[in-house]
C-alpha atoms as a PDB file:
ATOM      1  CA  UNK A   1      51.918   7.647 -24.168  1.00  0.00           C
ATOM      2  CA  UNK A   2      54.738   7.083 -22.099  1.00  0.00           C
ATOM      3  CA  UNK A   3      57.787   5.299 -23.274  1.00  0.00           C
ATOM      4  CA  UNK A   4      61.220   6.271 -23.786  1.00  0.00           C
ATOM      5  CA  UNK A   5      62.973   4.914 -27.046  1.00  0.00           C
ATOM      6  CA  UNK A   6      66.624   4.845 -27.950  1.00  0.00           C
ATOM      7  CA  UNK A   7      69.119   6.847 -26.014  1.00  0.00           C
ATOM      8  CA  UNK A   8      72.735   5.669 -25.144  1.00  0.00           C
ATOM      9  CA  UNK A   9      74.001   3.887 -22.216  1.00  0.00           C
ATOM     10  CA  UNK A  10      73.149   5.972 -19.057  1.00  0.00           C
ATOM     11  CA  UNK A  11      70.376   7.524 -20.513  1.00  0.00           C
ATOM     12  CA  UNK A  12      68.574   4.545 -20.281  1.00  0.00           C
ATOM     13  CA  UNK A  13      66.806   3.173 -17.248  1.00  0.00           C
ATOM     14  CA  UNK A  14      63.861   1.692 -16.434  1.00  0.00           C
ATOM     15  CA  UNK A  15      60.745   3.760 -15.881  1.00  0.00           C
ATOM     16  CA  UNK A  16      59.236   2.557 -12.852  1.00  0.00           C
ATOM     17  CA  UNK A  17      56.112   5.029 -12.540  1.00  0.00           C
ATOM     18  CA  UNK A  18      52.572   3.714 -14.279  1.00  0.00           C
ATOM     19  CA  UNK A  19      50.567   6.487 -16.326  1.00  0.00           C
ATOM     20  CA  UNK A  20      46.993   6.165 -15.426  1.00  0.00           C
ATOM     21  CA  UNK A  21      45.610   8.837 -17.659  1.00  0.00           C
ATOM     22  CA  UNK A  22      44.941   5.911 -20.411  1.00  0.00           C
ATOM     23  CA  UNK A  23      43.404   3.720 -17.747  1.00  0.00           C
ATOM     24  CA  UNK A  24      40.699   6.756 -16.420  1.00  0.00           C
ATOM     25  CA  UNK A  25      39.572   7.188 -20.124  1.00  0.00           C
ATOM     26  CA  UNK A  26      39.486   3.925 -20.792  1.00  0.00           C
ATOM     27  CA  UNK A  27      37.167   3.403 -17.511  1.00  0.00           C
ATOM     28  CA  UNK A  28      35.178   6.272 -18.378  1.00  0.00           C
ATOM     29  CA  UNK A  29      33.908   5.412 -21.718  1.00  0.00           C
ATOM     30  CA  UNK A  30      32.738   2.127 -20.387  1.00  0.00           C
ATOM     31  CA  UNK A  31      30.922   3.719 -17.497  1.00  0.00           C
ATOM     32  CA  UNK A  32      29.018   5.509 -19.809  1.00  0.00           C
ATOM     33  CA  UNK A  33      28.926   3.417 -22.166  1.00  0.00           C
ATOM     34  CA  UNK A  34      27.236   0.730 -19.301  1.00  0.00           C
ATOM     35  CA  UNK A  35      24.652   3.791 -17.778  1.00  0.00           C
ATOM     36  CA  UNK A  36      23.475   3.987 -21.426  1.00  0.00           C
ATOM     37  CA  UNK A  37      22.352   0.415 -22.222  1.00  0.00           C
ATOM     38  CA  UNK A  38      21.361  -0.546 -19.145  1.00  0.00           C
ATOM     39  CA  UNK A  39      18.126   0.874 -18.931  1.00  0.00           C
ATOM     40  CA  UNK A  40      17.573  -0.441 -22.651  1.00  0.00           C
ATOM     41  CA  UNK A  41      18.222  -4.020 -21.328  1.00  0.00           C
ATOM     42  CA  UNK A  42      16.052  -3.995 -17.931  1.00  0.00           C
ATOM     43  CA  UNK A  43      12.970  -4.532 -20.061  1.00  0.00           C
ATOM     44  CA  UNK A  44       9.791  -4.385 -18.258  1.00  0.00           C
ATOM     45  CA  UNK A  45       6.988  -7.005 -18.625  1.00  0.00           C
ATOM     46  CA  UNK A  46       3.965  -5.259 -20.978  1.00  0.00           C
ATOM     47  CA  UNK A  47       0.718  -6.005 -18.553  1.00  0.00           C
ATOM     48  CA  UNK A  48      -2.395  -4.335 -18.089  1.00  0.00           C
ATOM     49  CA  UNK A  49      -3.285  -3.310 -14.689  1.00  0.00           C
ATOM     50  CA  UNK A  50      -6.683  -3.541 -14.349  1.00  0.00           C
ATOM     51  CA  UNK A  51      -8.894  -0.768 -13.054  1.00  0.00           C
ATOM     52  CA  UNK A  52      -9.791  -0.153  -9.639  1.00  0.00           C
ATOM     53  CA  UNK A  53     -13.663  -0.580  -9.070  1.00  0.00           C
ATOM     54  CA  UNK A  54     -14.876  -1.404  -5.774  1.00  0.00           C
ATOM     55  CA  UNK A  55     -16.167  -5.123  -6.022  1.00  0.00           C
ATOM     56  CA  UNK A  56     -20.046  -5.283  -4.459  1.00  0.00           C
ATOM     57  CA  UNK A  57     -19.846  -6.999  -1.275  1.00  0.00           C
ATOM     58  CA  UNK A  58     -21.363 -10.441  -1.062  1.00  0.00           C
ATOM     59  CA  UNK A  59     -23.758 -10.372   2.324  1.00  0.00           C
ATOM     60  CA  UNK A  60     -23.716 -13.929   4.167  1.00  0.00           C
ATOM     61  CA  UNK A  61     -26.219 -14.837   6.895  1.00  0.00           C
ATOM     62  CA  UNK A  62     -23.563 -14.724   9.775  1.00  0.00           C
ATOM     63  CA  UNK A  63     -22.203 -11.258   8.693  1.00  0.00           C
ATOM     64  CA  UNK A  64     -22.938  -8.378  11.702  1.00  0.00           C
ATOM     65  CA  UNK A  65     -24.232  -5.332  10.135  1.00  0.00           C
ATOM     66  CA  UNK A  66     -23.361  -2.207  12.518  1.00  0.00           C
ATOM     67  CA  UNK A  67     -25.236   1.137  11.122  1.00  0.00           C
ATOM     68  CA  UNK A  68     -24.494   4.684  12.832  1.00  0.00           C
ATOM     69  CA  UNK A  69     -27.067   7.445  11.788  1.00  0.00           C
ATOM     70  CA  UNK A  70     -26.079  10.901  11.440  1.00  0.00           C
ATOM     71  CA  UNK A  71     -27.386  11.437  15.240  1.00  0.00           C
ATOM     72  CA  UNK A  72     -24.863   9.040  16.722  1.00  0.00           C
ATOM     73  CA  UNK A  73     -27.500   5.936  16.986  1.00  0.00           C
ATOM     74  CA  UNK A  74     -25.901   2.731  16.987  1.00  0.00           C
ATOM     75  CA  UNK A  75     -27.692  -0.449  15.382  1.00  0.00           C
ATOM     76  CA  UNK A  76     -26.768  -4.081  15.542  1.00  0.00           C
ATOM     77  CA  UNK A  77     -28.793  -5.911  12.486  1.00  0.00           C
ATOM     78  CA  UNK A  78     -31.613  -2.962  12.609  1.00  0.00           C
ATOM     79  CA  UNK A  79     -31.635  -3.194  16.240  1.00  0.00           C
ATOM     80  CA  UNK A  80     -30.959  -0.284  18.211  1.00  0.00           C
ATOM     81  CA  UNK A  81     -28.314  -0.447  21.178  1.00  0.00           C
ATOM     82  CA  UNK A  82     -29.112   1.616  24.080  1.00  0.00           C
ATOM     83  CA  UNK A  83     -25.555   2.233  25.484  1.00  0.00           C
ATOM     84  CA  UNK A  84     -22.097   1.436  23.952  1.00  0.00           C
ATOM     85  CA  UNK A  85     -21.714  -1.553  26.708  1.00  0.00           C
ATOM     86  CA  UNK A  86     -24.370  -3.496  25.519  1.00  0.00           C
ATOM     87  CA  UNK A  87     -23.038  -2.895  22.111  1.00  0.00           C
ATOM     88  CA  UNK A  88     -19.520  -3.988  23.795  1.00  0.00           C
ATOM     89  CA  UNK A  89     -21.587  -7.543  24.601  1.00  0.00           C
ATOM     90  CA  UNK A  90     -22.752  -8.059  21.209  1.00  0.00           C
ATOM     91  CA  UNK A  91     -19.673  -7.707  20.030  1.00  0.00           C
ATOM     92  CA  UNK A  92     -17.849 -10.255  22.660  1.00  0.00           C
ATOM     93  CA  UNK A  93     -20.833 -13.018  22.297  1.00  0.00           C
ATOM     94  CA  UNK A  94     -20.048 -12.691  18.151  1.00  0.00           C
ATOM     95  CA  UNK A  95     -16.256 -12.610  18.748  1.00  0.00           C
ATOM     96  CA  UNK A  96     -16.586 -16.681  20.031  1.00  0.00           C
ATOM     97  CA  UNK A  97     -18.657 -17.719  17.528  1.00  0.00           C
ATOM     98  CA  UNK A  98     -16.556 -20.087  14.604  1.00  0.00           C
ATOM     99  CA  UNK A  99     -16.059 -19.333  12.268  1.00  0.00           C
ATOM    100  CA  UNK A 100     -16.104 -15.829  13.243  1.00  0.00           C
ATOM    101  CA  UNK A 101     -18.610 -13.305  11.789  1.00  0.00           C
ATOM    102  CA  UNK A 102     -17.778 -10.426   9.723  1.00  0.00           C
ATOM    103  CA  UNK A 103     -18.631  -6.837  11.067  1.00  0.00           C
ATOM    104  CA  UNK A 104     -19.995  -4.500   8.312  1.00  0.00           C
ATOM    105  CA  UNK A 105     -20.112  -0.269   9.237  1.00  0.00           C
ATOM    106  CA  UNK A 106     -22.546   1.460   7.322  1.00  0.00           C
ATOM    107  CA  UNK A 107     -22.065   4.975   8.534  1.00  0.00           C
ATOM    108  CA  UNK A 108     -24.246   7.520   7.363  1.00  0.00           C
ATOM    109  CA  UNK A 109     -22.260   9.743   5.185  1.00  0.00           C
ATOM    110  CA  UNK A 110     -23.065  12.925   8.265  1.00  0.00           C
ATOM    111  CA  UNK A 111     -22.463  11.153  11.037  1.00  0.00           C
ATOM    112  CA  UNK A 112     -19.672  12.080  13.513  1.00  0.00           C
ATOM    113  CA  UNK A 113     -16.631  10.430  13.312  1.00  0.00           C
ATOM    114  CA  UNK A 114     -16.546  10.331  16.686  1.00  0.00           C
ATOM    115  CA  UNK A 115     -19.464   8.004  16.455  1.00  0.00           C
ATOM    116  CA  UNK A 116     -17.796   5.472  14.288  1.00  0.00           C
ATOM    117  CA  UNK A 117     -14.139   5.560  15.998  1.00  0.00           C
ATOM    118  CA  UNK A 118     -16.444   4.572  19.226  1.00  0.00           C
ATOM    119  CA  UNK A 119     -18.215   1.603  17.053  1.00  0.00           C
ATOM    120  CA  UNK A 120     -14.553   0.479  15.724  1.00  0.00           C
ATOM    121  CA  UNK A 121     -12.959   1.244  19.303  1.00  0.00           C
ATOM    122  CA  UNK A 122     -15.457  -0.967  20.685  1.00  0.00           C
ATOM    123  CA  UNK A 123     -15.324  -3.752  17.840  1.00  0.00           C
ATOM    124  CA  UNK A 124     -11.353  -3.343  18.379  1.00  0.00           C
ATOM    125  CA  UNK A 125     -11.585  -4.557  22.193  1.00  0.00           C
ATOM    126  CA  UNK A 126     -14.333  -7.275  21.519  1.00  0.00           C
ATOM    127  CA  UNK A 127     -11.884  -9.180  19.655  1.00  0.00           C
ATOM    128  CA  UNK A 128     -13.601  -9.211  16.057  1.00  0.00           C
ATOM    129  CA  UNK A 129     -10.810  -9.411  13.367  1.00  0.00           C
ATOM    130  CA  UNK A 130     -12.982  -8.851  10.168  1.00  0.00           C
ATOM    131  CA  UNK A 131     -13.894  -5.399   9.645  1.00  0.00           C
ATOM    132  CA  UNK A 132     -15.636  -3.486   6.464  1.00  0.00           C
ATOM    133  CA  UNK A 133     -17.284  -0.173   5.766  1.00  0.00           C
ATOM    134  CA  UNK A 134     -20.297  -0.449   3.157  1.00  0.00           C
ATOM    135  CA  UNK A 135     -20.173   2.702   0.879  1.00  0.00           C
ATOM    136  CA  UNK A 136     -22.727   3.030  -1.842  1.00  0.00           C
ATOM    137  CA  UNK A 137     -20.725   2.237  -5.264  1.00  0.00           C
ATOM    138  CA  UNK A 138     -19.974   5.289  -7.116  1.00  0.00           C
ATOM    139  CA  UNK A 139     -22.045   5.150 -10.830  1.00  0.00           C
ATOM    140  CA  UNK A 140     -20.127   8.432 -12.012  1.00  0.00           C
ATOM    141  CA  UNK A 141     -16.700   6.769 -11.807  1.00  0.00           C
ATOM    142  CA  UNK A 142     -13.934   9.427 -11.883  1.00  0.00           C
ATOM    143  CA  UNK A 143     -16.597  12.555 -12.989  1.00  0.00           C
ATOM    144  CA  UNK A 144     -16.673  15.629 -10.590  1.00  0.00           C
ATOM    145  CA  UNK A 145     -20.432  16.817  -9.326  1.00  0.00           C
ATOM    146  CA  UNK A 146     -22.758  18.081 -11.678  1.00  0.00           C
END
């Protein structure tokens, strides 16, 4: 600590400098003393988060069902389309219909991708805006093959 005590006449003046040293330690031990009970106080909420299980889909009447085999066949509700235009019809006639359908991909699990980028490149410029891939739910949840 700094202070000057006693001392005669001109020995005595004023000391006009502050020492800081006291004021860093001081600052210090509550910095740490803040990055230590901080965490302790930002309590989390104790939930549960459920699982993630893929939910069965629920098929309504006016959902489109679009099914590529592993040759690259297209199929609009078990009809086959000859040509990606007429597929590209389909798609625009369903896209005006309100409320609008859903389009479901079922994608055989050899076919190109290539195949299905075309089916979602073509659903894409018909102007559908509801778009799922069926997938056959998986009964060994989180097991490996065998």
């Amino acid at each position: 600590m700094a202070m000057q005590v006693g001392g005669s006449g001109e020995e005595q003046q004023v000391m006009n400098n502050i020492n800081t040293t006291p004021l860093v330690d001081v600052m210090l031990v509550l910095l740490i003393i803040f990055l230590i009970t901080i965490p302790v106080i930002n309590k989390t909420v104790k939930v549960e988060l459920p699982k993630a299980v893929n939910i069965p889909t629920q098929t309504k009447p006016e959902n489109i069902t679009v099914a590529v085999d592993k040759e690259g066949n297209i199929y609009w509700n078990d009809k086959r389309m000859p040509n990606k235009d007429d597929l590209l019809a389909n798609i625009k006639n369903a896209a005006v219909i309100k409320p609008q359908p859903e389009v479901h991909i079922r994608a055989d699990k050899d076919a190109k991708f290539e195949a299905v980028g075309r089916v979602l490149y073509a659903i894409q410029r018909g102007g559908i805006v509801k778009v799922g891939f069926l997938t056959e739910p998986d009964h060994g949840l989180g097991r490996g093959p065998g």
